[in-house]
N, C-alpha and C. Protein backbone atom coordinates (compact mmCIF):
# COMPACT_ATOMS: atom_id res chain seq x y z
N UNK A 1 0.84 -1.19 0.00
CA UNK A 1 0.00 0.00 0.00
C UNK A 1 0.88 1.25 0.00
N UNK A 2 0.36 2.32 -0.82
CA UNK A 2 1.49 3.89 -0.90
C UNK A 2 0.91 4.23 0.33
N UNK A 3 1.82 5.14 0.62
CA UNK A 3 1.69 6.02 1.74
C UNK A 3 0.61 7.20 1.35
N UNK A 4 -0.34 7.82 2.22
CA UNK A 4 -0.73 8.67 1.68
C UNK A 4 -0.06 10.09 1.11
N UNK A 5 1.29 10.10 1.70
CA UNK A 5 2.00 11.68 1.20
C UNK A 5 2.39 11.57 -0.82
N UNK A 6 2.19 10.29 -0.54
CA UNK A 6 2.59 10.20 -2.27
C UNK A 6 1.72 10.24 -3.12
N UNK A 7 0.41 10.43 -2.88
CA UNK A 7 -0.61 10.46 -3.21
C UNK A 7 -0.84 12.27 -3.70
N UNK A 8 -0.76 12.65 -5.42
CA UNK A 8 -1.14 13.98 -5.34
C UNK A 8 -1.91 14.92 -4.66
N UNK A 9 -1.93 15.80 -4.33
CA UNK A 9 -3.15 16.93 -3.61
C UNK A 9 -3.55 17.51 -4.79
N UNK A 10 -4.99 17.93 -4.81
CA UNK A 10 -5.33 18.61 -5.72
C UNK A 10 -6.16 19.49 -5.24
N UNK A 11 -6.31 20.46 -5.73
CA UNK A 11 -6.29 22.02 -4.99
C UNK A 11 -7.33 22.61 -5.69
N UNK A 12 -8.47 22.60 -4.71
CA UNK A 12 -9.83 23.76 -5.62
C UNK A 12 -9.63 25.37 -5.60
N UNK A 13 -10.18 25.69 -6.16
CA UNK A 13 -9.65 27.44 -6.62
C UNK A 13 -9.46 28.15 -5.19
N UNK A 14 -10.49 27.96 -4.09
CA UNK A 14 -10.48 28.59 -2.82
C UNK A 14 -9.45 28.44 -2.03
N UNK A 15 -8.56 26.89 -1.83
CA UNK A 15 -7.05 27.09 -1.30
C UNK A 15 -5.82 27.48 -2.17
N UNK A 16 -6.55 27.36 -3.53
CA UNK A 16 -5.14 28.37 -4.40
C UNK A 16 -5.51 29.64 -4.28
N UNK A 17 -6.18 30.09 -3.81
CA UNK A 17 -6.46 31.87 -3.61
C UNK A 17 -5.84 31.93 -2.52
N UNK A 18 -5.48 31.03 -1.58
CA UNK A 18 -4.94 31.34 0.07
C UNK A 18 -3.32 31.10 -0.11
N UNK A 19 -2.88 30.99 -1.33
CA UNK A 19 -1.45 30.49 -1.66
C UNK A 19 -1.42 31.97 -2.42
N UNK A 20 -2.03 32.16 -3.49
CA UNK A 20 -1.62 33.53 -4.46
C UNK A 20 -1.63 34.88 -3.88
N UNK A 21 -1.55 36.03 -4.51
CA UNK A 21 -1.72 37.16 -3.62
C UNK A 21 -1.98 37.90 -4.91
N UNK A 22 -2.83 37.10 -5.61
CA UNK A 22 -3.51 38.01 -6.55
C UNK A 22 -5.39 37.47 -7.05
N UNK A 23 -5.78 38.13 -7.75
CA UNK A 23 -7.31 37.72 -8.03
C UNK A 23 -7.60 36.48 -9.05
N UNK A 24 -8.51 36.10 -8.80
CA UNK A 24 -9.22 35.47 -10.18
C UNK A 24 -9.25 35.33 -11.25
N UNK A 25 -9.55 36.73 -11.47
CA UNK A 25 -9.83 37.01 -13.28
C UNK A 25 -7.95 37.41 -13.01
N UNK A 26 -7.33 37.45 -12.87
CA UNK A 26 -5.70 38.09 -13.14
C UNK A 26 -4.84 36.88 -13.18
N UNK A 27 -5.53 35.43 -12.61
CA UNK A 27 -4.98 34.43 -12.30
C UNK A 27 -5.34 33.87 -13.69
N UNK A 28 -6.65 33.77 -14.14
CA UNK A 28 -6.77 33.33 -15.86
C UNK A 28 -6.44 33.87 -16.49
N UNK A 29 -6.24 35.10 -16.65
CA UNK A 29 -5.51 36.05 -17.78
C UNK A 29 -4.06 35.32 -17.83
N UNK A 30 -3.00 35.02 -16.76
CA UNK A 30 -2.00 34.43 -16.51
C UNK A 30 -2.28 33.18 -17.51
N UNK A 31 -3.15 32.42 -16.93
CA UNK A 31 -3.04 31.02 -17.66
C UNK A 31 -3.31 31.46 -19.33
N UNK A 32 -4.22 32.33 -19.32
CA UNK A 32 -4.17 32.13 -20.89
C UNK A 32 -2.85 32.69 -21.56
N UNK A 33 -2.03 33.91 -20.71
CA UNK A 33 -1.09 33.59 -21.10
C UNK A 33 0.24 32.83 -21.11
N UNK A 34 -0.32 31.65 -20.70
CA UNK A 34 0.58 30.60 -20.35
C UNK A 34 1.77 30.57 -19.39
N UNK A 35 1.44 31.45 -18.26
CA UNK A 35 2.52 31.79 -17.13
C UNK A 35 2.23 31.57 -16.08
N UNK A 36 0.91 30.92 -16.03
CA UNK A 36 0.42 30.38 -14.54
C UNK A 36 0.02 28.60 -15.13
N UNK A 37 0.11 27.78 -14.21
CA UNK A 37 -0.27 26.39 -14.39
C UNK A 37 -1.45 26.37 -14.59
N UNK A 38 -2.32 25.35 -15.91
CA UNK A 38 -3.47 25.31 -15.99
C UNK A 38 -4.21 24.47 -15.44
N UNK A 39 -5.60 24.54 -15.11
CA UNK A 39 -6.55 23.73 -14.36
C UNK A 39 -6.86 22.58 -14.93
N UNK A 40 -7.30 21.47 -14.26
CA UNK A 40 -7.50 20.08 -15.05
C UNK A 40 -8.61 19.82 -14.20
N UNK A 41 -9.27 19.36 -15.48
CA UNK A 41 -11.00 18.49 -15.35
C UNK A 41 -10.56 17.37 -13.90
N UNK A 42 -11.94 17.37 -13.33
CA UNK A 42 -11.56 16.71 -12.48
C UNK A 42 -12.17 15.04 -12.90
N UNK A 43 -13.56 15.47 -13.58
CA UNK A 43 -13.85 14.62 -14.27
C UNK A 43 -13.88 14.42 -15.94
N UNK A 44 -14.14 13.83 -16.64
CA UNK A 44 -14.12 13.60 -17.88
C UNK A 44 -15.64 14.18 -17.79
N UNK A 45 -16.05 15.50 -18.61
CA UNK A 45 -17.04 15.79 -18.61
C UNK A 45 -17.98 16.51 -18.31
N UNK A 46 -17.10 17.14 -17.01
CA UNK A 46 -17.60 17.80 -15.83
C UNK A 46 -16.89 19.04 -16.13
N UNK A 47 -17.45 19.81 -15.13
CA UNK A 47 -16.99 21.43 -15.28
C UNK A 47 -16.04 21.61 -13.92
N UNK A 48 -16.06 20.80 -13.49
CA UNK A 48 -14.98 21.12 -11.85
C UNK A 48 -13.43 21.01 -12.25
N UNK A 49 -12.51 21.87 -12.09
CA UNK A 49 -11.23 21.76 -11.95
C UNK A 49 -10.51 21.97 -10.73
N UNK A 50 -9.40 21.80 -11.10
CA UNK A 50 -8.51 21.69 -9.86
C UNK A 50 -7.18 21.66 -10.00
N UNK A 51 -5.84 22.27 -9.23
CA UNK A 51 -4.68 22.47 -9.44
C UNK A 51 -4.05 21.31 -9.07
N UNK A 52 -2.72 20.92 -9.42
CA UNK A 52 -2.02 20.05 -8.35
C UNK A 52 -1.19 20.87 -8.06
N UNK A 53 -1.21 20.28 -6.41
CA UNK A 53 -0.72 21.34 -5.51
C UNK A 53 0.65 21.31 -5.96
N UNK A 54 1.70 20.07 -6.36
CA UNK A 54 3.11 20.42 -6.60
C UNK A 54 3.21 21.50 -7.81
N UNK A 55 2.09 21.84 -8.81
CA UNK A 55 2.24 22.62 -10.05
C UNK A 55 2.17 24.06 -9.15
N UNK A 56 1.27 24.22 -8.39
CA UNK A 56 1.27 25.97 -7.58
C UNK A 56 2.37 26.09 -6.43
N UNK A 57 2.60 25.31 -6.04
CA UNK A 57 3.81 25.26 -5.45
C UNK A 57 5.56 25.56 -6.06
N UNK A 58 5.40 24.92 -7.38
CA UNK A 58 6.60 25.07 -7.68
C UNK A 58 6.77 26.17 -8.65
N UNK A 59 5.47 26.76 -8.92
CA UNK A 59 5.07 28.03 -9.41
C UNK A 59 5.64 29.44 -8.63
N UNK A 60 5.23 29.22 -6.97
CA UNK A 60 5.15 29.73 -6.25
C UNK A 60 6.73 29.94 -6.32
N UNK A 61 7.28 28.72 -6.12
CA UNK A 61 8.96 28.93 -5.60
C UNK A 61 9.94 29.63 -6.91
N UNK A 62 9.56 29.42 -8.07
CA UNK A 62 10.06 30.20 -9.15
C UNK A 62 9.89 31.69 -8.91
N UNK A 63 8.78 32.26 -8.71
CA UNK A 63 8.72 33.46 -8.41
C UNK A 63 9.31 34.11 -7.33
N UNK A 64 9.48 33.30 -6.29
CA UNK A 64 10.58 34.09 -5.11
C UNK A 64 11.68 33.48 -5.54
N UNK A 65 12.35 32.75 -6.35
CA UNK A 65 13.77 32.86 -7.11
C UNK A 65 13.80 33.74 -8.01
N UNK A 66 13.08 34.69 -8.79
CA UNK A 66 13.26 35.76 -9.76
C UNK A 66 13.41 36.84 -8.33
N UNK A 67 12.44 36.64 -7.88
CA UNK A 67 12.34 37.80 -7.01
C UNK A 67 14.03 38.16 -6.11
N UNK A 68 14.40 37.01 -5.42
CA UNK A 68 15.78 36.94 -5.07
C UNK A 68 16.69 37.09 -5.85
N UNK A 69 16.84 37.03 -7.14
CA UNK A 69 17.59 37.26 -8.42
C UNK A 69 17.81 38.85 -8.57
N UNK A 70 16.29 39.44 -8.91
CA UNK A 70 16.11 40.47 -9.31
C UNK A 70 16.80 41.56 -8.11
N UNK A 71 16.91 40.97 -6.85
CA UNK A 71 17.22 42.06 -5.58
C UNK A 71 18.89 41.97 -5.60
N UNK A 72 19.31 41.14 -6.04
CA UNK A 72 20.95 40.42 -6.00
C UNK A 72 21.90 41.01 -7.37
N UNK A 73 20.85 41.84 -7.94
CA UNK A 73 21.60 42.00 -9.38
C UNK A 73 21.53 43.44 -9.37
């Protein structure tokens, strides 16, 4: 049996708003321009999506490495 930590998290829009520090509509504008991770069906069919948490996470950590870049230069 896996452990449960190996098991993806997947993240509805309301705990990726508690990770970002920006809005909604500014968070899809991002995805459409392909600079934020995009949402995936949760079902085949269905209208519910959802992030995986390692995709906003490692989203997250790129941006405070520019950010540390940008202060260092």
């Amino acid at each position: 049996m896996k452990d449960i930590n190996d098991i993806p998290r997947i993240l509805r829009w309301k705990q990726v708003a508690q990770i970002i520090p920006w809005s909604k509509s500014y968070t899809y504008a991002l995805i459409n321009k392909g600079i934020f991770p995009k949402p995936q069906k949760l079902m085949a069919g269905g209208q519910a999506v959802g992030w995986l948490a390692a995709d906003i996470h490692a989203y997250m950590r790129s941006l405070v490495k520019n950010m540390e870049q940008t202060i260092n230069e």
